[in-house]
C-alpha atoms as a PDB file:
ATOM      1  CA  UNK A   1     -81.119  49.016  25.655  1.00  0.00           C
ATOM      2  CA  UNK A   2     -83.106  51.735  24.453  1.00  0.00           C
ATOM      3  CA  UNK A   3     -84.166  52.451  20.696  1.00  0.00           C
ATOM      4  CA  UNK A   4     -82.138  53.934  17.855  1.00  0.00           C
ATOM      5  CA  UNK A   5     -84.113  54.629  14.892  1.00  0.00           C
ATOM      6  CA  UNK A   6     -82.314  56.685  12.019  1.00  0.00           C
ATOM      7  CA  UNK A   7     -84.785  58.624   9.855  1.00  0.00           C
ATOM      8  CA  UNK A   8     -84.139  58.945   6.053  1.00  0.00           C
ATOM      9  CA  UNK A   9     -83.580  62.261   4.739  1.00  0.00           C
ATOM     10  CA  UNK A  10     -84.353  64.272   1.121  1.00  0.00           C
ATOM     11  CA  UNK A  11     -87.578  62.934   1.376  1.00  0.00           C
ATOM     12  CA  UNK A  12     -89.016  66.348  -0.097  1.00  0.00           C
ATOM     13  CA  UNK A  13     -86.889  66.617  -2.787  1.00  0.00           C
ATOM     14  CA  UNK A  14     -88.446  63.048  -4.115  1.00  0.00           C
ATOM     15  CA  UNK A  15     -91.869  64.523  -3.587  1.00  0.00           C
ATOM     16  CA  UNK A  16     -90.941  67.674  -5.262  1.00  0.00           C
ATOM     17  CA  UNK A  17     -90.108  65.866  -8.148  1.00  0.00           C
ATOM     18  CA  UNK A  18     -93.489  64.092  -8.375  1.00  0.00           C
ATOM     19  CA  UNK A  19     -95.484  67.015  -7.737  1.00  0.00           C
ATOM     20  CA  UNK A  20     -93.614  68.516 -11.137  1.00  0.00           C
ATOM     21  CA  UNK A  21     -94.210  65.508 -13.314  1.00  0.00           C
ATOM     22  CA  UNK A  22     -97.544  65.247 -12.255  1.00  0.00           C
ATOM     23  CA  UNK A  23     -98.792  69.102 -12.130  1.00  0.00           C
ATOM     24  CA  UNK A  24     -99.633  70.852 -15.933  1.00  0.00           C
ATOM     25  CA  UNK A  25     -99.632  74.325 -14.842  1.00  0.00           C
ATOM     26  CA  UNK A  26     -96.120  74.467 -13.522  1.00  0.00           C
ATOM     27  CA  UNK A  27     -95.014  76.117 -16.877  1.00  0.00           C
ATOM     28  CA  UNK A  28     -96.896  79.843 -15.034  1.00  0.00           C
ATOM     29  CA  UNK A  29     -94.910  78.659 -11.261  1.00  0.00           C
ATOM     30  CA  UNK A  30     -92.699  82.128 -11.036  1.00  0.00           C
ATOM     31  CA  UNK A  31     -89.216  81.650 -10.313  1.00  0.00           C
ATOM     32  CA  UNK A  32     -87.451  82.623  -6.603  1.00  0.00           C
ATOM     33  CA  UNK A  33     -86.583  85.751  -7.619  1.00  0.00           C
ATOM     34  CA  UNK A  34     -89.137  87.149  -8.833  1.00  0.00           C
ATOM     35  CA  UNK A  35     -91.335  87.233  -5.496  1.00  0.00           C
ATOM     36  CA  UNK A  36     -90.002  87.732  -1.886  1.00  0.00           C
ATOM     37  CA  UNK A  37     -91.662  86.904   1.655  1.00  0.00           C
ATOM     38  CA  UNK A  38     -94.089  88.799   3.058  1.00  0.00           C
ATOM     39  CA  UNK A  39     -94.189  89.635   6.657  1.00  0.00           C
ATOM     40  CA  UNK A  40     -95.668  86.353   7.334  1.00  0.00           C
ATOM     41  CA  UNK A  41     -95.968  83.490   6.197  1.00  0.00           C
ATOM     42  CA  UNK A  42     -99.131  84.389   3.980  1.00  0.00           C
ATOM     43  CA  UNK A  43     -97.938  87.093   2.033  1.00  0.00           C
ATOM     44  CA  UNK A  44     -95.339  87.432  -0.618  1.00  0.00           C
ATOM     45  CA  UNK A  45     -94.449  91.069  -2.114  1.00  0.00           C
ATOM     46  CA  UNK A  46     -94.165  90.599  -6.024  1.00  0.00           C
ATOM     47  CA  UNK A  47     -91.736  93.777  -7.912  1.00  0.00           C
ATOM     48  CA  UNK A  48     -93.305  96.158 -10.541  1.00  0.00           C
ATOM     49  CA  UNK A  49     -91.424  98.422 -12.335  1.00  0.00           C
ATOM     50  CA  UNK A  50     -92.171 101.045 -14.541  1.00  0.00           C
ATOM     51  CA  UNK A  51     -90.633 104.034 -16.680  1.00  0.00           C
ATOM     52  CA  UNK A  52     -91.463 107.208 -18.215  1.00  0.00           C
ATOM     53  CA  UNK A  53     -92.420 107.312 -21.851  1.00  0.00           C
ATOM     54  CA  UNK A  54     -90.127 109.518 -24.804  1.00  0.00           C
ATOM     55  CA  UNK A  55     -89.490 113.421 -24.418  1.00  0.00           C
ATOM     56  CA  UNK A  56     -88.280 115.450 -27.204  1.00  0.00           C
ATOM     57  CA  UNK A  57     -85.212 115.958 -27.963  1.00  0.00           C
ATOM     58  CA  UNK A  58     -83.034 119.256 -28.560  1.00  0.00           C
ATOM     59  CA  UNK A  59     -79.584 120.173 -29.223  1.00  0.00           C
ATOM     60  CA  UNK A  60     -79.337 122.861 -26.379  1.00  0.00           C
ATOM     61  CA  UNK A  61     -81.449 121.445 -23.869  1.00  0.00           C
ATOM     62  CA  UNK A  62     -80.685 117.607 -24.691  1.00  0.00           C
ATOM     63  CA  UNK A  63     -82.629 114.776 -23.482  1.00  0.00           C
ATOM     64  CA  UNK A  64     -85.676 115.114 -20.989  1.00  0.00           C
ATOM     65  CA  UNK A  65     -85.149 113.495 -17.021  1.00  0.00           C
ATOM     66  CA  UNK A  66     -87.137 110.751 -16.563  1.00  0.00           C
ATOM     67  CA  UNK A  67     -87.880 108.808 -13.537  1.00  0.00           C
ATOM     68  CA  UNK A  68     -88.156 104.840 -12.781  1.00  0.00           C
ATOM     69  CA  UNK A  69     -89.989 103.735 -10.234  1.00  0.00           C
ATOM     70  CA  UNK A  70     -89.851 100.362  -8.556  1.00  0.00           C
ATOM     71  CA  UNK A  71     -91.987  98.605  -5.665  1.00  0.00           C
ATOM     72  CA  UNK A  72     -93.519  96.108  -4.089  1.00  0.00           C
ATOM     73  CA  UNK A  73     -96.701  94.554  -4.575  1.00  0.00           C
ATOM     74  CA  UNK A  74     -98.055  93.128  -1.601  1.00  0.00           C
ATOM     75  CA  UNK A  75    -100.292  89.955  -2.122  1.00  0.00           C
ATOM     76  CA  UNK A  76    -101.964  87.399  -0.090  1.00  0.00           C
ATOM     77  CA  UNK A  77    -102.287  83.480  -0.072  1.00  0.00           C
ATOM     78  CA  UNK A  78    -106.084  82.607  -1.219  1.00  0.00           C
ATOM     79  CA  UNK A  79    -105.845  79.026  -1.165  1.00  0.00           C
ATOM     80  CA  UNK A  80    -104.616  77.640   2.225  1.00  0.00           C
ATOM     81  CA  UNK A  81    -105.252  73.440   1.849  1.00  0.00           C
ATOM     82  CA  UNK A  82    -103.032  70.852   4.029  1.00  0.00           C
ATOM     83  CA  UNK A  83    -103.283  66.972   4.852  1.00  0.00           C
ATOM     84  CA  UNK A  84    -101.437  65.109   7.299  1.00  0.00           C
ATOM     85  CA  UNK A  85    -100.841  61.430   6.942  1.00  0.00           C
ATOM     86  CA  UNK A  86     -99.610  59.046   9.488  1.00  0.00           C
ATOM     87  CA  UNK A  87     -97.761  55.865   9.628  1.00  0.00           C
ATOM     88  CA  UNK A  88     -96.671  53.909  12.514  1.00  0.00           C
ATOM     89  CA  UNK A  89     -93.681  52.739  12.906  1.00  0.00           C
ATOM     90  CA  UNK A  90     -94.380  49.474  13.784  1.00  0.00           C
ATOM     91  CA  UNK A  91     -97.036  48.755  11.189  1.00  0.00           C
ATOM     92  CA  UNK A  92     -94.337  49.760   7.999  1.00  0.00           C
ATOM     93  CA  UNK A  93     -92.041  47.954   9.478  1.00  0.00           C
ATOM     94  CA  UNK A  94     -93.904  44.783  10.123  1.00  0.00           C
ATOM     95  CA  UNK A  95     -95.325  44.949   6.233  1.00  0.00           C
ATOM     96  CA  UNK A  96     -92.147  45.566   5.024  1.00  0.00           C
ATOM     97  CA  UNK A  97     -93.011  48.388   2.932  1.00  0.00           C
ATOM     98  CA  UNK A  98     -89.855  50.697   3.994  1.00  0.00           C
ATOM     99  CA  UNK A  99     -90.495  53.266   1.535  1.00  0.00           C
ATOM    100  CA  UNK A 100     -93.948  53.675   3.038  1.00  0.00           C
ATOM    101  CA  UNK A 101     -93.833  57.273   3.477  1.00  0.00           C
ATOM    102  CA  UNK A 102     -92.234  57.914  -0.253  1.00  0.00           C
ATOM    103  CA  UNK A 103     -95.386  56.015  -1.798  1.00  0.00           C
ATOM    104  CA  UNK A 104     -98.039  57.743   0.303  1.00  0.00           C
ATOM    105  CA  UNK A 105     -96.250  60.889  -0.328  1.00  0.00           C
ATOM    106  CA  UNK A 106     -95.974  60.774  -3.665  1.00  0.00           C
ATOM    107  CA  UNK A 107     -99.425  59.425  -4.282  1.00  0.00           C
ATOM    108  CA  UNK A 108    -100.819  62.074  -2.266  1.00  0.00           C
ATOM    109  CA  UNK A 109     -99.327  64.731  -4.611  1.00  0.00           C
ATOM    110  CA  UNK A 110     -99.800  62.851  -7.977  1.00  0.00           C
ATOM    111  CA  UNK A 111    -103.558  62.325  -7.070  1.00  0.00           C
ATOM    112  CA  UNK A 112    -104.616  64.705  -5.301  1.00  0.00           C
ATOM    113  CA  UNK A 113    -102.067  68.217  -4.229  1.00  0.00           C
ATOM    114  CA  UNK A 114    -101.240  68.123  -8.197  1.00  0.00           C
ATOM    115  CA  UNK A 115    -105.081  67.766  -9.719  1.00  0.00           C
ATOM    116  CA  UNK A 116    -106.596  70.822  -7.233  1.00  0.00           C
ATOM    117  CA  UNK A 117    -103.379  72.915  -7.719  1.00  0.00           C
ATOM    118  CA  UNK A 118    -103.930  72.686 -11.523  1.00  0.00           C
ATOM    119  CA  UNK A 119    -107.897  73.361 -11.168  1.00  0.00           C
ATOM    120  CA  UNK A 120    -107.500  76.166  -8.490  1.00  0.00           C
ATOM    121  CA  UNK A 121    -104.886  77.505 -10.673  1.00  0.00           C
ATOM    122  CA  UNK A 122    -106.755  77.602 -13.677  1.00  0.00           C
ATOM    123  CA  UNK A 123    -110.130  78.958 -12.113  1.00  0.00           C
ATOM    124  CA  UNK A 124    -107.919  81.610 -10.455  1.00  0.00           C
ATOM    125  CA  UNK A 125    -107.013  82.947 -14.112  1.00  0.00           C
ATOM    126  CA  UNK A 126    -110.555  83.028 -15.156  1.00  0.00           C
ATOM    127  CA  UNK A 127    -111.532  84.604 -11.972  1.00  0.00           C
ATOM    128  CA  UNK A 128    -109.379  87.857 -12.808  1.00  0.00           C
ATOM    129  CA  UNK A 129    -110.060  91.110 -13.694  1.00  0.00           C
ATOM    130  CA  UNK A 130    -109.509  91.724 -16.939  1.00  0.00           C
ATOM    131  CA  UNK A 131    -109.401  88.293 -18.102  1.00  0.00           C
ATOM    132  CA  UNK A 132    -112.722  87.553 -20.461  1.00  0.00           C
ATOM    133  CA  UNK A 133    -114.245  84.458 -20.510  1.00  0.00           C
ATOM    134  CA  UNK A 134    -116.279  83.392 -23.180  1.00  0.00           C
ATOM    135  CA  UNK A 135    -118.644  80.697 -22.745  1.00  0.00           C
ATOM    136  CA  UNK A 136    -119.012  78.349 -25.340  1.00  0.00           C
ATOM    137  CA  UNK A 137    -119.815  74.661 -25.668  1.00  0.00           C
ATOM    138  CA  UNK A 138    -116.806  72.939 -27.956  1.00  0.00           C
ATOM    139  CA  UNK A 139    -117.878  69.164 -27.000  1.00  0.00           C
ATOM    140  CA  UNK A 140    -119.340  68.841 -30.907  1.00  0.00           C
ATOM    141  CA  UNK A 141    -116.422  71.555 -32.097  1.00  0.00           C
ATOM    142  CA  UNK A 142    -114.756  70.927 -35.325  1.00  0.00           C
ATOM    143  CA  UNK A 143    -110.800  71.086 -36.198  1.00  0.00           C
ATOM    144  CA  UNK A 144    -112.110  74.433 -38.455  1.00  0.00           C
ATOM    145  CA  UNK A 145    -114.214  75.568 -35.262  1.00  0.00           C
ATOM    146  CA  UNK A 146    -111.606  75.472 -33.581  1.00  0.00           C
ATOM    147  CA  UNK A 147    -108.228  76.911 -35.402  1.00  0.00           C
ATOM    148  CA  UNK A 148    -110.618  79.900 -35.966  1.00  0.00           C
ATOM    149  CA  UNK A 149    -111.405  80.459 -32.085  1.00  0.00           C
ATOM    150  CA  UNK A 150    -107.425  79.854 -31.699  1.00  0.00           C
ATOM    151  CA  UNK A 151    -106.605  82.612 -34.866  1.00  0.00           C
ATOM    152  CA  UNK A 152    -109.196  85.264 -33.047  1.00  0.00           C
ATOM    153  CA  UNK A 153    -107.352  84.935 -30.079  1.00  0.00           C
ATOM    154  CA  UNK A 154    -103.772  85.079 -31.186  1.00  0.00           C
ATOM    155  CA  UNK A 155    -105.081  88.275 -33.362  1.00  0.00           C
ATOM    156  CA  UNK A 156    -106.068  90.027 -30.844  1.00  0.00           C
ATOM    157  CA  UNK A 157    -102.605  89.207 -29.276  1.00  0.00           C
ATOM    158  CA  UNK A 158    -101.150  90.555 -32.430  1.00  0.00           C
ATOM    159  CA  UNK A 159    -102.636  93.853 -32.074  1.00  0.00           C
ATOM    160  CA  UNK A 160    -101.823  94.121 -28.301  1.00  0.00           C
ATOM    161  CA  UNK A 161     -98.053  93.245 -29.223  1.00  0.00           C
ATOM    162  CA  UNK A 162     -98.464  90.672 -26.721  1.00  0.00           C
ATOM    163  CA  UNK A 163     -94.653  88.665 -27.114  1.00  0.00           C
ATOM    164  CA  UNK A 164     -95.034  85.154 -29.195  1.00  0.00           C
ATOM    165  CA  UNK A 165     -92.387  84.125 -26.016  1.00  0.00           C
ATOM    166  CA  UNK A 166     -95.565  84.845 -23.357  1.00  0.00           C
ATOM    167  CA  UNK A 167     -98.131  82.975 -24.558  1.00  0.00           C
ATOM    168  CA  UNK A 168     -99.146  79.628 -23.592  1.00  0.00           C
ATOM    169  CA  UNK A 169    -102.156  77.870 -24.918  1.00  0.00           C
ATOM    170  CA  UNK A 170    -103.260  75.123 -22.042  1.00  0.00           C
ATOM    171  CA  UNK A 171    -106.392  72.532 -24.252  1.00  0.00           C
ATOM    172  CA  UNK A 172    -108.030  69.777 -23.295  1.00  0.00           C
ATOM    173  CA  UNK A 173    -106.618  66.692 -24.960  1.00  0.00           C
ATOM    174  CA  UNK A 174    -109.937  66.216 -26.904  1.00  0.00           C
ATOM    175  CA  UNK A 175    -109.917  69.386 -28.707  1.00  0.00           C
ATOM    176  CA  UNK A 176    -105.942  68.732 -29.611  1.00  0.00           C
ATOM    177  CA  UNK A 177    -106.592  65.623 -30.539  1.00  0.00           C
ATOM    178  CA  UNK A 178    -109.145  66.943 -33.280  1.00  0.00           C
ATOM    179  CA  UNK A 179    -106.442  69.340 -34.647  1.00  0.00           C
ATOM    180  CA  UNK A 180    -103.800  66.534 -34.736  1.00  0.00           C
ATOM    181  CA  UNK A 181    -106.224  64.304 -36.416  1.00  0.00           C
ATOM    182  CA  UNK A 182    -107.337  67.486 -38.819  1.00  0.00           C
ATOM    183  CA  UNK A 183    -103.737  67.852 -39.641  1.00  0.00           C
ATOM    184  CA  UNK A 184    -103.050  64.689 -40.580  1.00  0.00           C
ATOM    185  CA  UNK A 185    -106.011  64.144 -42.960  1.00  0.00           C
ATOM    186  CA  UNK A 186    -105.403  67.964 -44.541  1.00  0.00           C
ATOM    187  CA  UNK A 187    -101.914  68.124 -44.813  1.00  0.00           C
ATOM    188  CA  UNK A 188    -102.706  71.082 -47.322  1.00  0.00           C
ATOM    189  CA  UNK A 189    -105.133  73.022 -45.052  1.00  0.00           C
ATOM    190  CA  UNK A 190    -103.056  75.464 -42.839  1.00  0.00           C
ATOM    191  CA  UNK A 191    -102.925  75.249 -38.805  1.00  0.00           C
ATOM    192  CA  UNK A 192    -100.111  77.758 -38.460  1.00  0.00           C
ATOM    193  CA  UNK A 193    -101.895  79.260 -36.137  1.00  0.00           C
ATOM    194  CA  UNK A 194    -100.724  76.738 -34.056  1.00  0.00           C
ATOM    195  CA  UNK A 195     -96.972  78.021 -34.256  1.00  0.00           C
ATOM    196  CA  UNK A 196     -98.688  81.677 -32.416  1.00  0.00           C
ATOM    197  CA  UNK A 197     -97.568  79.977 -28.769  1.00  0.00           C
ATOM    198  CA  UNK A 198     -94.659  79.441 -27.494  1.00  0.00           C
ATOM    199  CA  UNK A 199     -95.932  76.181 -25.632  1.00  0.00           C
ATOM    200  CA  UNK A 200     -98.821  74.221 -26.003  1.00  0.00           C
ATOM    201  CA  UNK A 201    -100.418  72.043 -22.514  1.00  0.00           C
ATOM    202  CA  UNK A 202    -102.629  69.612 -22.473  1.00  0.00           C
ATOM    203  CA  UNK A 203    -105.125  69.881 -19.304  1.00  0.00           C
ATOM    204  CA  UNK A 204    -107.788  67.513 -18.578  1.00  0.00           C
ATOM    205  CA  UNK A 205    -110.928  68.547 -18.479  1.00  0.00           C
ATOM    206  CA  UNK A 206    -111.578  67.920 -14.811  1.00  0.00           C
ATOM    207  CA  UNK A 207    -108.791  70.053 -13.909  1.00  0.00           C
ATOM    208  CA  UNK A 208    -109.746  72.707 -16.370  1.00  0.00           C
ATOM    209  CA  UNK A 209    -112.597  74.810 -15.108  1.00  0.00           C
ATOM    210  CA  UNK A 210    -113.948  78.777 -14.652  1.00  0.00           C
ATOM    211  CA  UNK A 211    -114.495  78.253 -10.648  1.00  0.00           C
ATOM    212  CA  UNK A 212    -113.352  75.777  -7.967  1.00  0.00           C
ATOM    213  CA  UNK A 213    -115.163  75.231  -4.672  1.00  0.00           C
ATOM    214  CA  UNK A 214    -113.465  73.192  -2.477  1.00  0.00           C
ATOM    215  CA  UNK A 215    -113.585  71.755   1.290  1.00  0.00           C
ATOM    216  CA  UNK A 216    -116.967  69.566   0.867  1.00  0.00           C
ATOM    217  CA  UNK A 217    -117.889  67.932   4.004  1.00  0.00           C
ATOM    218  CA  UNK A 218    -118.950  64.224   2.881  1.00  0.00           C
ATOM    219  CA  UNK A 219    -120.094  61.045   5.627  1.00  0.00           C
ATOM    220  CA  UNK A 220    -118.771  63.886   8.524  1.00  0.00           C
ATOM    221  CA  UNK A 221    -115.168  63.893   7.124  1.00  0.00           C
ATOM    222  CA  UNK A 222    -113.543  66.953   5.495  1.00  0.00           C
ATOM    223  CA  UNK A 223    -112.726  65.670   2.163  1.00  0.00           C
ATOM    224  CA  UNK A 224    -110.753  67.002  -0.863  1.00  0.00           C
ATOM    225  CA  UNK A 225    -113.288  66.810  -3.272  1.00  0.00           C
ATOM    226  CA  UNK A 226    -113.538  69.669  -5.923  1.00  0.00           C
ATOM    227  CA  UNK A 227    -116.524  70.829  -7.702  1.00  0.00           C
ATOM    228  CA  UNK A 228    -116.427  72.241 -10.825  1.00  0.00           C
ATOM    229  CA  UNK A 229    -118.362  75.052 -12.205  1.00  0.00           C
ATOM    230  CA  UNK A 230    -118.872  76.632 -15.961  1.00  0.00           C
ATOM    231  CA  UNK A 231    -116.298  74.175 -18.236  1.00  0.00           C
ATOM    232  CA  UNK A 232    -114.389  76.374 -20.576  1.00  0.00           C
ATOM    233  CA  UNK A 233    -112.890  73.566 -22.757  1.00  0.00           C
ATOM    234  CA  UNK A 234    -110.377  75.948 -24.088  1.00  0.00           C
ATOM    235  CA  UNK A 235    -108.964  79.340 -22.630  1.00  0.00           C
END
């Protein structure tokens, strides 16, 4: 009699679920309608809209015609990483470990898909144009050192009318820990400034970083390993 073995389904949606716990930058992950698919697979077109600005206004005449124009922005995939793990058959089900593929799956994204998406992502956002990166060394920073960086940057906001609902601040969980602690030992001192985002993220250090260089060839194999260039500490 020949073999019938049923595969389990929904296996994804598990693994989805992990990757989400697990990633910190999935707070800037666009929703489904705001992008569309490309003509292939490595391009997605991404909508801009725009208007023109006030005319005057007369009784006989009335209001000015304006215009609205709306289009596509073409963009393409720069980061292009994949794995495939195997399991035999015979091996999972001689340990007994059914859920093998589950646990490797989901270890593979907590581990490793999660910690490069977060540190591509991140270097990505430094990398832009029009994005300023200021290099400065906050390993001996103060709570005050700090809250005054945080107010320069939230002022400048201010003055660009950048929305309070917009902003995210993504730290490392040393320098919030130093404002937490600062907080609770000057309950009088002010760190309002605080109250500027919408959301506040913790990133680790090693995922936080102004460039990313990945696919280093180590003992012949092609392994995941990230280096990480020019730390930030806070952006």
């Amino acid at each position: 009699m020949a073999n019938s073995i049923e595969f389990a389904k929904n296996y994804t949606g598990i693994l989805d679920e992990v990757y989400q716990r697990a990633a910190v930058s999935r707070c800037l992950n666009s929703s489904g309608r705001m992008v569309r698919a490309g003509r292939n697979a490595k391009e997605i077109l991404i909508p801009k809209i725009s208007v023109t600005g006030l005319g005057d206004y007369t009784r006989n005449v009335g209001y000015k015609t304006g215009s609205i124009t709306y289009e596509y922005e073409t963009h393409s995939f720069g980061y292009d990483r994949a794995i495939r793990l195997f399991a035999d058959v015979m091996d999972v089900e001689e340990s007994g470990v059914l859920d093998c593929f589950v646990e490797a799956g989901a270890e593979l994204q907590r581990t490793q898909v999660a910690p490069e998406g977060d540190a591509y992502t991140f270097s990505q956002i430094a990398s832009t144009e029009g994005v300023t990166v200021k290099g400065e060394d906050l390993s001996e920073a103060s709570a005050v050192d700090v809250l005054a960086a945080l107010r320069a940057v939230t002022n400048d906001m201010d003055e660009k009318q950048v929305s309070t609902g917009s902003r995210y601040l993504f730290i490392t969980p040393t320098l919030r820990g130093i404002l937490d602690d600062f907080s609770l030992a000057n309950p009088t001192r002010s760190n309002r400034v605080l109250e500027r985002f919408s959301r506040i993220v913790e990133v680790p250090q090693v995922r936080f970083y102004t460039a990313w260089i990945g696919n280093i060839y180590l003992d012949g194999f092609e392994r995941g390993i990230p280096a990480f260039l020019n730390s930030t500490g806070l952006m």
